[in-house]
N, C-alpha and C. Protein backbone atom coordinates (compact mmCIF):
# COMPACT_ATOMS: atom_id res chain seq x y z
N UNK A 1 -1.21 -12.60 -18.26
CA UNK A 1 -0.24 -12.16 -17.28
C UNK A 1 -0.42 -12.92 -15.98
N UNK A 2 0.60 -12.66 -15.28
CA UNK A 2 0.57 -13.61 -13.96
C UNK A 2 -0.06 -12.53 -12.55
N UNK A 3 -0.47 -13.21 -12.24
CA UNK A 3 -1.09 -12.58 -10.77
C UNK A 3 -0.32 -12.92 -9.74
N UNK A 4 0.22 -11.51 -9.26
CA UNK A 4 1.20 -11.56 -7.98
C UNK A 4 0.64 -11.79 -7.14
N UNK A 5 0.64 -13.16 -6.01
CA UNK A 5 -0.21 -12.86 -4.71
C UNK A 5 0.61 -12.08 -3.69
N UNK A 6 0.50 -11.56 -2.89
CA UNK A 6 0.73 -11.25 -1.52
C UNK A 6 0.21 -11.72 -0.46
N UNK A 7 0.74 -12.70 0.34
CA UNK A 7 0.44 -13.58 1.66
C UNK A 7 0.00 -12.87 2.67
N UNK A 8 0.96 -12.18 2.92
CA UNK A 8 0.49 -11.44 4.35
C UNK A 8 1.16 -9.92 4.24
N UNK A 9 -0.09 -9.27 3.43
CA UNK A 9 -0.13 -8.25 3.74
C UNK A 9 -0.14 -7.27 4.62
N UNK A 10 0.40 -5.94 5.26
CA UNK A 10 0.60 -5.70 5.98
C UNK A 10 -1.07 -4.70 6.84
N UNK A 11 -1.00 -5.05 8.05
CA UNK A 11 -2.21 -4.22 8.26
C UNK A 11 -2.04 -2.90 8.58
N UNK A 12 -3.13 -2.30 7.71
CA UNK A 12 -3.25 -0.71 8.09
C UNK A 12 -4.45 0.22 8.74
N UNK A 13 -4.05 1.14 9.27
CA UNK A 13 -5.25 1.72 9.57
C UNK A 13 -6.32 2.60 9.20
N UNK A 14 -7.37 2.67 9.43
CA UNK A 14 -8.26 3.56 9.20
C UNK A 14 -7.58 4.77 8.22
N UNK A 15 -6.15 5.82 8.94
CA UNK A 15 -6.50 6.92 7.96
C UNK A 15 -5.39 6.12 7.16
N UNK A 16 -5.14 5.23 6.92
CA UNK A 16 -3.80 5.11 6.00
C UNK A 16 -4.50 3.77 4.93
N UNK A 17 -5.33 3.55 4.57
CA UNK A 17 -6.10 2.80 3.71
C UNK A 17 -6.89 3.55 2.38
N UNK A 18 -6.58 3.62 1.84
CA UNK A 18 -7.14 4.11 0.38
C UNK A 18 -7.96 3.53 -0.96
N UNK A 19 -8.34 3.52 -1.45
CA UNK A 19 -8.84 3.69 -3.20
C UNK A 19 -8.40 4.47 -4.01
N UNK A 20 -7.38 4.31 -5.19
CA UNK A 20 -7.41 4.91 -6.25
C UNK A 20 -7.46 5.15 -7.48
N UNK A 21 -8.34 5.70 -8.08
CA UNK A 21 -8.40 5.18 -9.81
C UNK A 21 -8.47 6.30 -10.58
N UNK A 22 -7.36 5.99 -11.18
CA UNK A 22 -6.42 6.90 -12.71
C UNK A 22 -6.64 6.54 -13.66
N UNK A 23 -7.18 7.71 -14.94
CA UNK A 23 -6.69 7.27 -16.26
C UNK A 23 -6.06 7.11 -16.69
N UNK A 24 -4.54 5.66 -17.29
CA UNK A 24 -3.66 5.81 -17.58
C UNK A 24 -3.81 5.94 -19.26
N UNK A 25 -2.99 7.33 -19.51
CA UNK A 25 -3.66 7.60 -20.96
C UNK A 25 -2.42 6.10 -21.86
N UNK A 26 -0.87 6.35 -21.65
CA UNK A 26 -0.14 5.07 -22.08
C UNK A 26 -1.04 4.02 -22.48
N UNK A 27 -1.27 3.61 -21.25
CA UNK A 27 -2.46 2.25 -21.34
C UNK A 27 -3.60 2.34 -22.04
N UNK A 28 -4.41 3.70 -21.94
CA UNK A 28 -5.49 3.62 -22.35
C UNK A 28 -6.26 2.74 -21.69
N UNK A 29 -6.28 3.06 -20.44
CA UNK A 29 -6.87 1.75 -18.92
C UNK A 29 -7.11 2.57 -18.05
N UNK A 30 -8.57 2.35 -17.24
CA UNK A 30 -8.24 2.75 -16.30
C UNK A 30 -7.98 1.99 -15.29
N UNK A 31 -6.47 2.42 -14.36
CA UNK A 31 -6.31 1.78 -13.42
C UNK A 31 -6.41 1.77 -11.75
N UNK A 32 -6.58 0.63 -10.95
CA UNK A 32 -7.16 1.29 -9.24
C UNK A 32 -5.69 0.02 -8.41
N UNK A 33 -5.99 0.86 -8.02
CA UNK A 33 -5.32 0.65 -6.33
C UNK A 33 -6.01 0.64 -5.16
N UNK A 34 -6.12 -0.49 -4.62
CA UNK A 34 -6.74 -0.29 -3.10
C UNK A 34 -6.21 -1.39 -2.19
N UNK A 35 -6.29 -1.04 -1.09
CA UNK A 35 -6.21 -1.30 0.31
C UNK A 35 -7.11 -1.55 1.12
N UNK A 36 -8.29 -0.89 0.87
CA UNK A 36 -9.24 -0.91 1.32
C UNK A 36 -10.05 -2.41 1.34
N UNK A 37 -10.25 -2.72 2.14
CA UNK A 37 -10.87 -4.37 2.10
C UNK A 37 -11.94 -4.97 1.13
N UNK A 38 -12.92 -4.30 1.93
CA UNK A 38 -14.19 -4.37 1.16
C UNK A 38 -13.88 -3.48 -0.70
N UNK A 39 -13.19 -2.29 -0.49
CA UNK A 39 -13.43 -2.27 -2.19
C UNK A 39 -12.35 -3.32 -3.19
N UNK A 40 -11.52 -3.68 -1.66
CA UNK A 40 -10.47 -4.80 -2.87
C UNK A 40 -11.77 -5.94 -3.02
N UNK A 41 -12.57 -6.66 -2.36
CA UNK A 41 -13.37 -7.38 -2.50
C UNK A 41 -14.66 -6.94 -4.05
N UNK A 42 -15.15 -6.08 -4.25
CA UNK A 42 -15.74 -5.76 -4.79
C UNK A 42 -15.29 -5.57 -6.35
N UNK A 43 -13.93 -5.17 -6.01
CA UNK A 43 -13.60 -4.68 -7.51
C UNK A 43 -12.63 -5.57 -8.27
N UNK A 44 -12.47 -6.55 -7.06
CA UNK A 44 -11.80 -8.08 -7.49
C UNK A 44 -11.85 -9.31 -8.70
N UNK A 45 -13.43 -9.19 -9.51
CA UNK A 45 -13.98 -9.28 -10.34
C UNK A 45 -13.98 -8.53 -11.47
N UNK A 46 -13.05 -7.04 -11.15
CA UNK A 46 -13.53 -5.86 -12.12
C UNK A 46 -12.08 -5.90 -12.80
N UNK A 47 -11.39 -6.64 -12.62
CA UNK A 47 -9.63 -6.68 -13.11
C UNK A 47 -9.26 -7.15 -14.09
N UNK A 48 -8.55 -6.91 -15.05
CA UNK A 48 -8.00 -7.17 -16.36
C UNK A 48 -6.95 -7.95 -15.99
N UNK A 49 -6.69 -9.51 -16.20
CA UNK A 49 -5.79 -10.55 -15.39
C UNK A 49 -4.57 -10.77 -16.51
N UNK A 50 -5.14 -10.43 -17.76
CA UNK A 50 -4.58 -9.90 -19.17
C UNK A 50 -3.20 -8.93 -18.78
N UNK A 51 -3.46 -8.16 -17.83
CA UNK A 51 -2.38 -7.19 -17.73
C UNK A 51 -1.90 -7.78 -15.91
N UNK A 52 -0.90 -6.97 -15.75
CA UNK A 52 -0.03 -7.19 -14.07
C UNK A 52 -1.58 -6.64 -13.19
N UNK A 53 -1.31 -7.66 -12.50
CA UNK A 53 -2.03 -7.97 -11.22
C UNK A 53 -1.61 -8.33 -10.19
N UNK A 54 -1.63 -7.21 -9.05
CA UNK A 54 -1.37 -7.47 -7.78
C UNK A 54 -2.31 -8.21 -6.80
N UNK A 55 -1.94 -8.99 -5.53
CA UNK A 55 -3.40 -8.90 -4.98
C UNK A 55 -2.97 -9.28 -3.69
N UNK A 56 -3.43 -8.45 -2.45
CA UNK A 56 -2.34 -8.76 -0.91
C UNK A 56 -3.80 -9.28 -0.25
N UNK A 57 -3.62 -10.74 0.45
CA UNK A 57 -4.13 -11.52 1.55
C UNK A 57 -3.85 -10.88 2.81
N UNK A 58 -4.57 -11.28 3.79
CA UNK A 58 -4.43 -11.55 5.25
C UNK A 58 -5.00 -12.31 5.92
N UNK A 59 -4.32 -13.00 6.27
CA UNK A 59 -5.01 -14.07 6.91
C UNK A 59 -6.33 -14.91 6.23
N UNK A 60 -5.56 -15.06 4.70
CA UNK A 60 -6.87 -15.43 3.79
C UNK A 60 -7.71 -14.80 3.40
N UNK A 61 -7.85 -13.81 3.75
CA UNK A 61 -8.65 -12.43 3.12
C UNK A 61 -8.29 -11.54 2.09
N UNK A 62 -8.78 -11.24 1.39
CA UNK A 62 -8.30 -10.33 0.21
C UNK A 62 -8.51 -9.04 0.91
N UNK A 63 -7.24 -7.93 0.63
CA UNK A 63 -7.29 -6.66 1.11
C UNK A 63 -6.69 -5.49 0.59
N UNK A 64 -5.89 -6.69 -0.46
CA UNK A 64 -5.71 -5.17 -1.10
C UNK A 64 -5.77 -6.03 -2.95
N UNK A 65 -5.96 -4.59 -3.74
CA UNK A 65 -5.82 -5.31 -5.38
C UNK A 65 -4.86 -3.95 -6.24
N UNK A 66 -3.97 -4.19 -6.67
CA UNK A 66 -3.35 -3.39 -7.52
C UNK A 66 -3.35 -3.88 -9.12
N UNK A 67 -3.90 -2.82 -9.90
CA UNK A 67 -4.17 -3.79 -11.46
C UNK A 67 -5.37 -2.72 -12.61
N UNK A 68 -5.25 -3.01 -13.61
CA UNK A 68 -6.45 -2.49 -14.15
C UNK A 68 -7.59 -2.93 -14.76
N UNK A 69 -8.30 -1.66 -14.55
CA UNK A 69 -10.23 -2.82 -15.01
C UNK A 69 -9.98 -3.50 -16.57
N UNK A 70 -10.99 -3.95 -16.39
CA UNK A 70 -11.69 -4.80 -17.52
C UNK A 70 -12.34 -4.07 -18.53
N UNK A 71 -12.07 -3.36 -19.54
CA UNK A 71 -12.81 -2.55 -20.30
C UNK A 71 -13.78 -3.09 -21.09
N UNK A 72 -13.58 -4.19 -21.57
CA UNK A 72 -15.08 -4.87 -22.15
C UNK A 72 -15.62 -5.40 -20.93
N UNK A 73 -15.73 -4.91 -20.29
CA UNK A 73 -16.52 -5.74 -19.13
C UNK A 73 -17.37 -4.74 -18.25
N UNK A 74 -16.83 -3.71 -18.35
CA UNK A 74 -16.61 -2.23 -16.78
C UNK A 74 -16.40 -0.71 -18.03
N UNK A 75 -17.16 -0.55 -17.18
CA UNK A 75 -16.98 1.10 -17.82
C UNK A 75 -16.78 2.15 -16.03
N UNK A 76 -16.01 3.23 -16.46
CA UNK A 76 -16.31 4.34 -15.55
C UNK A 76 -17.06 5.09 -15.36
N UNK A 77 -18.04 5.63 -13.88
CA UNK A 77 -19.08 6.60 -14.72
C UNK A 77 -18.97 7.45 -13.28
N UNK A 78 -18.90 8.19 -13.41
CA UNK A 78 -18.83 9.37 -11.85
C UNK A 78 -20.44 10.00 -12.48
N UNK A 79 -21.55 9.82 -11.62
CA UNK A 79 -22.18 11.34 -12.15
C UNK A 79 -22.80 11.98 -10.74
N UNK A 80 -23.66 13.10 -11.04
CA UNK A 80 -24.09 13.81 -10.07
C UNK A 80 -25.35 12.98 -9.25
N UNK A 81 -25.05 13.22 -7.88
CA UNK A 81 -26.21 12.20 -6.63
C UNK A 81 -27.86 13.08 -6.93
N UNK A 82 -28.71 12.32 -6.89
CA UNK A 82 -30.03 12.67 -7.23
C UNK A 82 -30.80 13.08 -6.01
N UNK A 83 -31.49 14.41 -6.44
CA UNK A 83 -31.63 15.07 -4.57
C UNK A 83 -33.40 15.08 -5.00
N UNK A 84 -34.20 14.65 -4.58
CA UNK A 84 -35.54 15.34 -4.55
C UNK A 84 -36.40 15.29 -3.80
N UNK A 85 -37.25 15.90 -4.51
CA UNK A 85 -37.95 17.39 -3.29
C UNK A 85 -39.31 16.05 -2.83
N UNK A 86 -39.95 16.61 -1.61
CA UNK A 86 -41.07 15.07 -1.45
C UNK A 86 -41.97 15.50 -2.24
N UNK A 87 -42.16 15.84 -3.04
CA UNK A 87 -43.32 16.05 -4.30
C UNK A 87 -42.87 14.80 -5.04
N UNK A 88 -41.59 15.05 -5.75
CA UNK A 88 -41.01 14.38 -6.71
C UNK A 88 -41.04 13.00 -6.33
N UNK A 89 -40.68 12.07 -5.10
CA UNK A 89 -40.61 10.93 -4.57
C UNK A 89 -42.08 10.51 -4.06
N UNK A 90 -43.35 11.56 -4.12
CA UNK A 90 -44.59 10.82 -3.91
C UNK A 90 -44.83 10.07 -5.37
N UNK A 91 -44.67 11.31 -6.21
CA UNK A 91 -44.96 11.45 -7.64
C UNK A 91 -44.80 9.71 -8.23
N UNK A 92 -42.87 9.69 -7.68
CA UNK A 92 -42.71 8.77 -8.45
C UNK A 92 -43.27 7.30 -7.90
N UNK A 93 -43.50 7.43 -6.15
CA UNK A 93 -43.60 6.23 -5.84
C UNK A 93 -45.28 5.91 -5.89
N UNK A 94 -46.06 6.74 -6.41
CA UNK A 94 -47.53 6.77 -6.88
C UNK A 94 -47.25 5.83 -8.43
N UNK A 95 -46.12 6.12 -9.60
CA UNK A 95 -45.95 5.26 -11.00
C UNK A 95 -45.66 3.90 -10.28
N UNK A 96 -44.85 4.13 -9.37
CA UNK A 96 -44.34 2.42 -9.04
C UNK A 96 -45.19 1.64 -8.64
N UNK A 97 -46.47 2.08 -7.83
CA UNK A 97 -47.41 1.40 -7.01
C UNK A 97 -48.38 1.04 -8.32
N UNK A 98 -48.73 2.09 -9.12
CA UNK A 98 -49.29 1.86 -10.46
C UNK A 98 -48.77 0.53 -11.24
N UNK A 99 -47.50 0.69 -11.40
CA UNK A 99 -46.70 -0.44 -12.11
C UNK A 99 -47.09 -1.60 -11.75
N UNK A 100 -46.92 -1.60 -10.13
CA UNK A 100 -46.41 -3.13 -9.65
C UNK A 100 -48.06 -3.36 -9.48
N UNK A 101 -49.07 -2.63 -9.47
CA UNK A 101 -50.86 -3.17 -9.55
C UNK A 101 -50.29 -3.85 -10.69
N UNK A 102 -50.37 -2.83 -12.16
CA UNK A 102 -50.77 -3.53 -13.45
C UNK A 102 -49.70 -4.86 -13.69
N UNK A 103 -48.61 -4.95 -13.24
CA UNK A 103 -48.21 -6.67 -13.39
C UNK A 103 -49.05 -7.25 -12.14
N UNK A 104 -48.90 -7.51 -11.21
CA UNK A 104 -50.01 -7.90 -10.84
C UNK A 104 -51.23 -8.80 -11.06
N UNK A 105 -51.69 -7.37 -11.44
CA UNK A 105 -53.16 -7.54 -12.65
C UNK A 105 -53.21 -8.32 -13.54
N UNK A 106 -52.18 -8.26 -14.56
CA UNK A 106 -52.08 -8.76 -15.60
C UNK A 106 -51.39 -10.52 -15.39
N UNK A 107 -50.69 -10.92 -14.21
CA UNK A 107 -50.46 -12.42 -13.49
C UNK A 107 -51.53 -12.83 -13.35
């Protein structure tokens, strides 16, 4: 498929800039939308070029990407943020210090 550029995209602000990503069941894709600079930058690599691809410049900058991921490439994964207690983070950073002796050691 062909990749639409967009030259000069229009600038937006703070609350009017977004990310969004849908399962399209049709497609069987999931697909994103953004505006957002930095995640159009990031997820710019993550695009299926196979299917319609949007992609808006400014001033030579990439800023926005409309399109869907790459499924052999990208998977989706939302999970829950990891909270622990300072027991748990001595615990673990006591294995790591262990670890990084025995390579080390063993160099």
């Amino acid at each position: 498929m062909k990749v639409e550029k967009i030259d000069s995209y229009p600038p937006l602000t703070i609350d009017e800039q977004e990310t969004v990503l849908t399962w399209d069941a049709k497609e069987r894709a999931w697909h994103i939308c953004t505006d957002y600079p930095s995640h159009a930058r990031k997820y710019e690599v993550a695009l299926d070029e196979s299917k319609p691809v949007k992609k808006g410049y400014r001033d030579g900058a990439l800023v926005m990407i409309d399109g869907y991921l790459d499924e052999s490439a990208y998977t989706v994964r939302i999970g829950k943020k990891r909270r622990y207690s300072d027991e748990q983070r001595a615990k673990m950073a006591e294995r790591l210090k262990a670890a990084r002796e025995k390579v080390a050691k063993d160099e």
